[in-house]
N, C-alpha and C. Protein backbone atom coordinates (compact mmCIF):
# COMPACT_ATOMS: atom_id res chain seq x y z
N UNK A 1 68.82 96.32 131.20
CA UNK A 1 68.86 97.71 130.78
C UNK A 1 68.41 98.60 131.93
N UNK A 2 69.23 99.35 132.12
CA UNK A 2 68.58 100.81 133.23
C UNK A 2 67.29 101.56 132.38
N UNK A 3 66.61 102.00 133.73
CA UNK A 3 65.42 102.55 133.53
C UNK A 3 66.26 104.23 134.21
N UNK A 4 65.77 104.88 133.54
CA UNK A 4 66.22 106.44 134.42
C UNK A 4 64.66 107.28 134.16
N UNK A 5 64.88 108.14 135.25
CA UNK A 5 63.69 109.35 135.58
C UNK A 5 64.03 110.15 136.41
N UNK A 6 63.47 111.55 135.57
CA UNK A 6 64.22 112.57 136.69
C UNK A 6 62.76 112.95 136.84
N UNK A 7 63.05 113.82 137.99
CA UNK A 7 62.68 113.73 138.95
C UNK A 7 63.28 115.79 139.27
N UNK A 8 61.95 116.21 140.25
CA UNK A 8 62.43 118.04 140.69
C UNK A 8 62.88 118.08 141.64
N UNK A 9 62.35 117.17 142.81
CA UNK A 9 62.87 117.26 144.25
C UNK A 9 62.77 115.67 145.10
N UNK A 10 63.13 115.22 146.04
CA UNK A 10 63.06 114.26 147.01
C UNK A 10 61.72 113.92 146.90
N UNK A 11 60.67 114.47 147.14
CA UNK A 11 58.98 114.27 147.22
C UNK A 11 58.95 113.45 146.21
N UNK A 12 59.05 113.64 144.66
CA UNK A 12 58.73 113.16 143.46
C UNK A 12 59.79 112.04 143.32
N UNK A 13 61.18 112.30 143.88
CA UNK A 13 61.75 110.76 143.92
C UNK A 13 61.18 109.70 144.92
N UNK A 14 60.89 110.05 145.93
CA UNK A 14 59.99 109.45 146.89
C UNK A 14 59.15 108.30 146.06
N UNK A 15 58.04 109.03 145.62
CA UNK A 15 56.92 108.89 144.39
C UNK A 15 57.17 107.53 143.43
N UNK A 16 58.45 108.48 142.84
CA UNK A 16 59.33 107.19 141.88
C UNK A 16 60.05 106.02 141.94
N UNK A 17 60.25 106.10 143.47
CA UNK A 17 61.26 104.85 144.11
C UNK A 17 60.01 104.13 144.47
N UNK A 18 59.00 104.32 144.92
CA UNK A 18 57.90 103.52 145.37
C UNK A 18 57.58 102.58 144.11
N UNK A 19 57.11 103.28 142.69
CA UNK A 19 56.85 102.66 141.74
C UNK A 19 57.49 101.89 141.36
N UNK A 20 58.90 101.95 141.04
CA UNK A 20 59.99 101.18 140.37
C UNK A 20 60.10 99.99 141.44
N UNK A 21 59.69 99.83 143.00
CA UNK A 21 60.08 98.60 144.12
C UNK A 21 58.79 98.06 143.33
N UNK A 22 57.72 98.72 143.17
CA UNK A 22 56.61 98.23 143.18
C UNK A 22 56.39 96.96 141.67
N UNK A 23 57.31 97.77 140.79
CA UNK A 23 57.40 97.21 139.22
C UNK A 23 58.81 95.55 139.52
N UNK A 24 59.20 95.75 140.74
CA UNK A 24 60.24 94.93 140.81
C UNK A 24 61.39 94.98 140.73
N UNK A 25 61.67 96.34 141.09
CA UNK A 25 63.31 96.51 141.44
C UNK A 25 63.43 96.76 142.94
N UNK A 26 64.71 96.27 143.12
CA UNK A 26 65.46 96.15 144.27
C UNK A 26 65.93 97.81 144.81
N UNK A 27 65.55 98.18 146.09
CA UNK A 27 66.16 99.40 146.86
C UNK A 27 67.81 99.03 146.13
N UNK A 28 68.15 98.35 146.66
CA UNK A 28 69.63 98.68 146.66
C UNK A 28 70.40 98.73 145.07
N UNK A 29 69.21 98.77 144.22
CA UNK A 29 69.88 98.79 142.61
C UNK A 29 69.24 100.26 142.12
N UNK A 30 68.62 101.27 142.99
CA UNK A 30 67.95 102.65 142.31
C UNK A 30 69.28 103.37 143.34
N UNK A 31 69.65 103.95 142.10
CA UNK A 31 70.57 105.20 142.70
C UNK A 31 70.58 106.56 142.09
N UNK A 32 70.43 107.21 142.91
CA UNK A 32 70.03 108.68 143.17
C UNK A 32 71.37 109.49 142.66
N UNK A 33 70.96 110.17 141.64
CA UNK A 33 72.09 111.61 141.42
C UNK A 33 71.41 112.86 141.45
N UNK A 34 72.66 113.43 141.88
CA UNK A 34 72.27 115.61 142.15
C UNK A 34 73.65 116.17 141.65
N UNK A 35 73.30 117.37 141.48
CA UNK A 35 74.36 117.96 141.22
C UNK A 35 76.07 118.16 142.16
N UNK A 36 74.50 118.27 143.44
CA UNK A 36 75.58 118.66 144.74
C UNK A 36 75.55 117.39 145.33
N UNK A 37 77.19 117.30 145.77
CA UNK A 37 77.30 116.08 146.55
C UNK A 37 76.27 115.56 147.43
N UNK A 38 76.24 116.93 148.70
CA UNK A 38 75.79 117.09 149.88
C UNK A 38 74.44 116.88 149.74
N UNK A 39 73.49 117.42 149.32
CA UNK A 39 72.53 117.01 148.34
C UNK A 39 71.51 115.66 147.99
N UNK A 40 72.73 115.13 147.62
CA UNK A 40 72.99 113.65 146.74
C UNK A 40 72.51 112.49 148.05
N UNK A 41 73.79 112.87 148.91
CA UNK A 41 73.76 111.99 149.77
C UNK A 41 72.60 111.73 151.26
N UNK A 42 72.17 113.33 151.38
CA UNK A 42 71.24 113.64 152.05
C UNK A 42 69.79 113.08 151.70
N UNK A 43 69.70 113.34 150.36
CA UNK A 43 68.08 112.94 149.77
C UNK A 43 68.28 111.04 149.59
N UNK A 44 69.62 110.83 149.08
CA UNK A 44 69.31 109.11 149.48
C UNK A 44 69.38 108.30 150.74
N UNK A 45 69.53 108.96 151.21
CA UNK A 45 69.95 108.53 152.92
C UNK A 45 68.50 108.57 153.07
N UNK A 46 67.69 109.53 152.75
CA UNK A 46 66.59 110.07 153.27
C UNK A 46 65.79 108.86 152.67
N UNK A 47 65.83 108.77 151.54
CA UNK A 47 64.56 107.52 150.92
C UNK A 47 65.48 106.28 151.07
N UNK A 48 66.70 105.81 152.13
CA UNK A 48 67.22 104.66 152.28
C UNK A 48 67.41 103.74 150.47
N UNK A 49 67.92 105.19 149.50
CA UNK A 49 68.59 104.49 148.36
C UNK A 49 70.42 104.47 148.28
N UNK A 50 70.96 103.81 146.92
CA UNK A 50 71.85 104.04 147.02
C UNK A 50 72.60 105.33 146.15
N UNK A 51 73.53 105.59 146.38
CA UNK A 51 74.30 106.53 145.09
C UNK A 51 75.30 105.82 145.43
N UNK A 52 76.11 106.19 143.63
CA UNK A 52 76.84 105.78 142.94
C UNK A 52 77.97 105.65 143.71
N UNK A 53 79.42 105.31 143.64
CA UNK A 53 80.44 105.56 144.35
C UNK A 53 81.58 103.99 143.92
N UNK A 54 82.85 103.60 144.33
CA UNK A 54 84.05 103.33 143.53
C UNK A 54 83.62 102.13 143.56
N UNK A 55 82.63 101.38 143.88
CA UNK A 55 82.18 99.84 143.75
C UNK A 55 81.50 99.49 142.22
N UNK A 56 80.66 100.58 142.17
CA UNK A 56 80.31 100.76 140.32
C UNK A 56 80.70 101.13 139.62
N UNK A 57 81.93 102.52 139.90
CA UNK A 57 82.83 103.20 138.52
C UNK A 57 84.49 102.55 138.63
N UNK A 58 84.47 101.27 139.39
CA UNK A 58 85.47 100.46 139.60
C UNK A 58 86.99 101.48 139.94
N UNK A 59 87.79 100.21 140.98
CA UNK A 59 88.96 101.31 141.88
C UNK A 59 89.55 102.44 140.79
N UNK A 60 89.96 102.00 140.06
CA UNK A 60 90.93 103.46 139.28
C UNK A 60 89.65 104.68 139.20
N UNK A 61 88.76 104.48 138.60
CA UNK A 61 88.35 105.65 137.93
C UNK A 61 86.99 105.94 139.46
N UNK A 62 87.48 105.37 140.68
CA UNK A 62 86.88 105.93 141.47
C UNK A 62 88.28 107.01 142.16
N UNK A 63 89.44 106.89 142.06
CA UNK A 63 89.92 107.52 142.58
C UNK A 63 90.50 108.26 141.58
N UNK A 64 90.20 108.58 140.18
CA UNK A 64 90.18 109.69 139.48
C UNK A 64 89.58 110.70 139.88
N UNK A 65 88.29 110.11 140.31
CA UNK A 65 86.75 111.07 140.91
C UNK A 65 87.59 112.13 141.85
N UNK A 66 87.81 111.15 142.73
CA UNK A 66 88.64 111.86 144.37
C UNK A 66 88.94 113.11 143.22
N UNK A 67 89.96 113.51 142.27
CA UNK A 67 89.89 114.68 142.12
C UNK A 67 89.91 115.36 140.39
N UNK A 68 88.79 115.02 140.43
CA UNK A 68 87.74 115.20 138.99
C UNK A 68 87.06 116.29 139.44
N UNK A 69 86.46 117.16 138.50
CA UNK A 69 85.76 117.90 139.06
C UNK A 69 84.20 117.26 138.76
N UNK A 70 82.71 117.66 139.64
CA UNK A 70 81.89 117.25 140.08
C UNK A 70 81.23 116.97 138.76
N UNK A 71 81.26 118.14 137.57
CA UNK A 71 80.74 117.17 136.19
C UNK A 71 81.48 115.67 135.81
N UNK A 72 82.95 115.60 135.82
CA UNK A 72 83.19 114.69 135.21
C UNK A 72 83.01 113.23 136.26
N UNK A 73 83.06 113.35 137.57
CA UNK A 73 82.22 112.57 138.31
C UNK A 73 81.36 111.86 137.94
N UNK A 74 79.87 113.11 137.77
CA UNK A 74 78.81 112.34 137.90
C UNK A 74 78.84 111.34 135.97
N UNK A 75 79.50 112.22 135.33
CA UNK A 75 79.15 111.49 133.93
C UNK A 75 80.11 109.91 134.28
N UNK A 76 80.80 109.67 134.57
CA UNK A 76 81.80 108.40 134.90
C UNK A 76 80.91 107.71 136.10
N UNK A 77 80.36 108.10 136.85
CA UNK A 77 79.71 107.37 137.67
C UNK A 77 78.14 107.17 137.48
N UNK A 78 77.51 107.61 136.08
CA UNK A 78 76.27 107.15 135.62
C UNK A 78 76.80 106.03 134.35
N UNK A 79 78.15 106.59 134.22
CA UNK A 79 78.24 105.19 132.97
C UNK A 79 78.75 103.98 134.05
N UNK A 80 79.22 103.87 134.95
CA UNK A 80 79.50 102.62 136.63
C UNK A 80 78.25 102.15 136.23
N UNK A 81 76.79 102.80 136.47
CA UNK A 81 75.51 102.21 136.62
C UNK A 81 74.88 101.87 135.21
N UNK A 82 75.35 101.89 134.31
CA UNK A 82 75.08 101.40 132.69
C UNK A 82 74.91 101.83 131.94
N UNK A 83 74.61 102.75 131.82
CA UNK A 83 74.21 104.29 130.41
C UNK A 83 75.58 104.36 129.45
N UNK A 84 75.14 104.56 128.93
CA UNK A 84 76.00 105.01 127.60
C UNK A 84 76.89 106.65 127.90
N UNK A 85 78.08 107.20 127.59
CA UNK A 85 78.94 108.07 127.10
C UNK A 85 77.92 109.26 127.09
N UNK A 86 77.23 108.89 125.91
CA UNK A 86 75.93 109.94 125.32
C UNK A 86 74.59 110.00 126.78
N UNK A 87 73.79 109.21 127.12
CA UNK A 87 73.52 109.12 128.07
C UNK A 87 73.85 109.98 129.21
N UNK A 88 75.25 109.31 129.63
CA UNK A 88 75.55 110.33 130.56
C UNK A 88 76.03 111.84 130.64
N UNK A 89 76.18 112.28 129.57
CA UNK A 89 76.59 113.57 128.98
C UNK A 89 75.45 114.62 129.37
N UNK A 90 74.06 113.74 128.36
CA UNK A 90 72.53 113.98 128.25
C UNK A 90 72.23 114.51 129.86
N UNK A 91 72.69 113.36 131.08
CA UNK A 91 71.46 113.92 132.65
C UNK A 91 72.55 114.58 132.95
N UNK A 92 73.57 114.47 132.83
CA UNK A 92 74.81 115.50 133.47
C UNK A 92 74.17 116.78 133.16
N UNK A 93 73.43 116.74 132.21
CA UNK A 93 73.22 118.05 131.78
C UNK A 93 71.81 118.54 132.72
N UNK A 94 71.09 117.73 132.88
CA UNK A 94 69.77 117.89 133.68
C UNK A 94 69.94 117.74 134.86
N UNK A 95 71.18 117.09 135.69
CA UNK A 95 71.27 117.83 136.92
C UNK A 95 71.98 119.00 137.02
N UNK A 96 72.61 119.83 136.04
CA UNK A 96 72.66 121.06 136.15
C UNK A 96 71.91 122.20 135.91
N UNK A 97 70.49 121.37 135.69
CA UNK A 97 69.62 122.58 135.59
C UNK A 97 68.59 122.33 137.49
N UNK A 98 69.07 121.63 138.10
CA UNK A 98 68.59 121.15 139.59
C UNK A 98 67.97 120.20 139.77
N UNK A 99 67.52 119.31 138.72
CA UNK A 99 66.63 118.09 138.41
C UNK A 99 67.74 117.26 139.36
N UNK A 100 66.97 115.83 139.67
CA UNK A 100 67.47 114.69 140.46
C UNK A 100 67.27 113.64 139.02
N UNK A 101 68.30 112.42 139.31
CA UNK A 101 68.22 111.43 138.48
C UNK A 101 68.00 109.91 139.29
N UNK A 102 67.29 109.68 138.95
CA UNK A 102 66.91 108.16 139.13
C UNK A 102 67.35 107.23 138.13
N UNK A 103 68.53 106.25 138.51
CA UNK A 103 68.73 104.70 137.83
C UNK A 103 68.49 103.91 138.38
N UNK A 104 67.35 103.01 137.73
CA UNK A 104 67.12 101.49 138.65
C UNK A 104 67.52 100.21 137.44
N UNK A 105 68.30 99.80 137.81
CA UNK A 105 68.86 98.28 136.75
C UNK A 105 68.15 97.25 137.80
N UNK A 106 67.66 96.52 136.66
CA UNK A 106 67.06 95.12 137.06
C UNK A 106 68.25 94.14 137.56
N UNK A 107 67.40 92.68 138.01
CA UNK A 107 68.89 92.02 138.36
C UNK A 107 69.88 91.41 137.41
N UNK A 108 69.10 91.25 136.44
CA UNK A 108 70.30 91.33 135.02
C UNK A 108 71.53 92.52 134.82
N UNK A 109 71.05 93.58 135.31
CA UNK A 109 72.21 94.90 135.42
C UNK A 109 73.51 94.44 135.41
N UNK A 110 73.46 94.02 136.98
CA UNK A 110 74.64 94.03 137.75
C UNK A 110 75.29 92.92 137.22
């Protein structure tokens, strides 16, 4: 089962990625969502996590994304990482208020 936590800025994901390695998850299974791409990719680069992309929301519905607009993205690429329909509807909604999302799946996840 995914664990999720949001999170206001990079600092507090920082914070949260420490805990979750610390509880026994793997860097390369916590992935980082934002609203904004640019954003997205900047703040996980920055704490060396991953985000989402066509290896977890599998080939077709990664190249739906290519031209989806950025809500229906991120909701299709938090259900790639395990959440539920409802779920992803739910943080879609909290990264549009500027919040960051944290998913870390154990190694059972994948």
């Amino acid at each position: 089962m995914a664990k999720v936590i949001t999170v206001e800025n990079g600092l507090q994901a920082r914070e949260e990625i420490n805990k979750l390695v610390t509880q026994g998850y793997d860097k390369e299974h916590i992935y980082l969502f934002a609203h904004s791409d640019d954003r997205e990719k900047d703040i996980a680069e920055a704490l060396d996590i991953e985000t989402a992309g066509m290896s977890d929301t599998g080939f077709f519905k990664g190249m739906k994304n290519l031209v989806a607009k950025r809500g229906d993205e991120l909701r299709s690429e938090f259900q790639g990482v395990g959440l539920s329909q409802q779920e992803a509807d739910e943080y879609e909604k909290v990264l549009d208020e500027g919040r960051l999302v944290l998913v870390a799946q154990d190694a059972t996840d994948k």
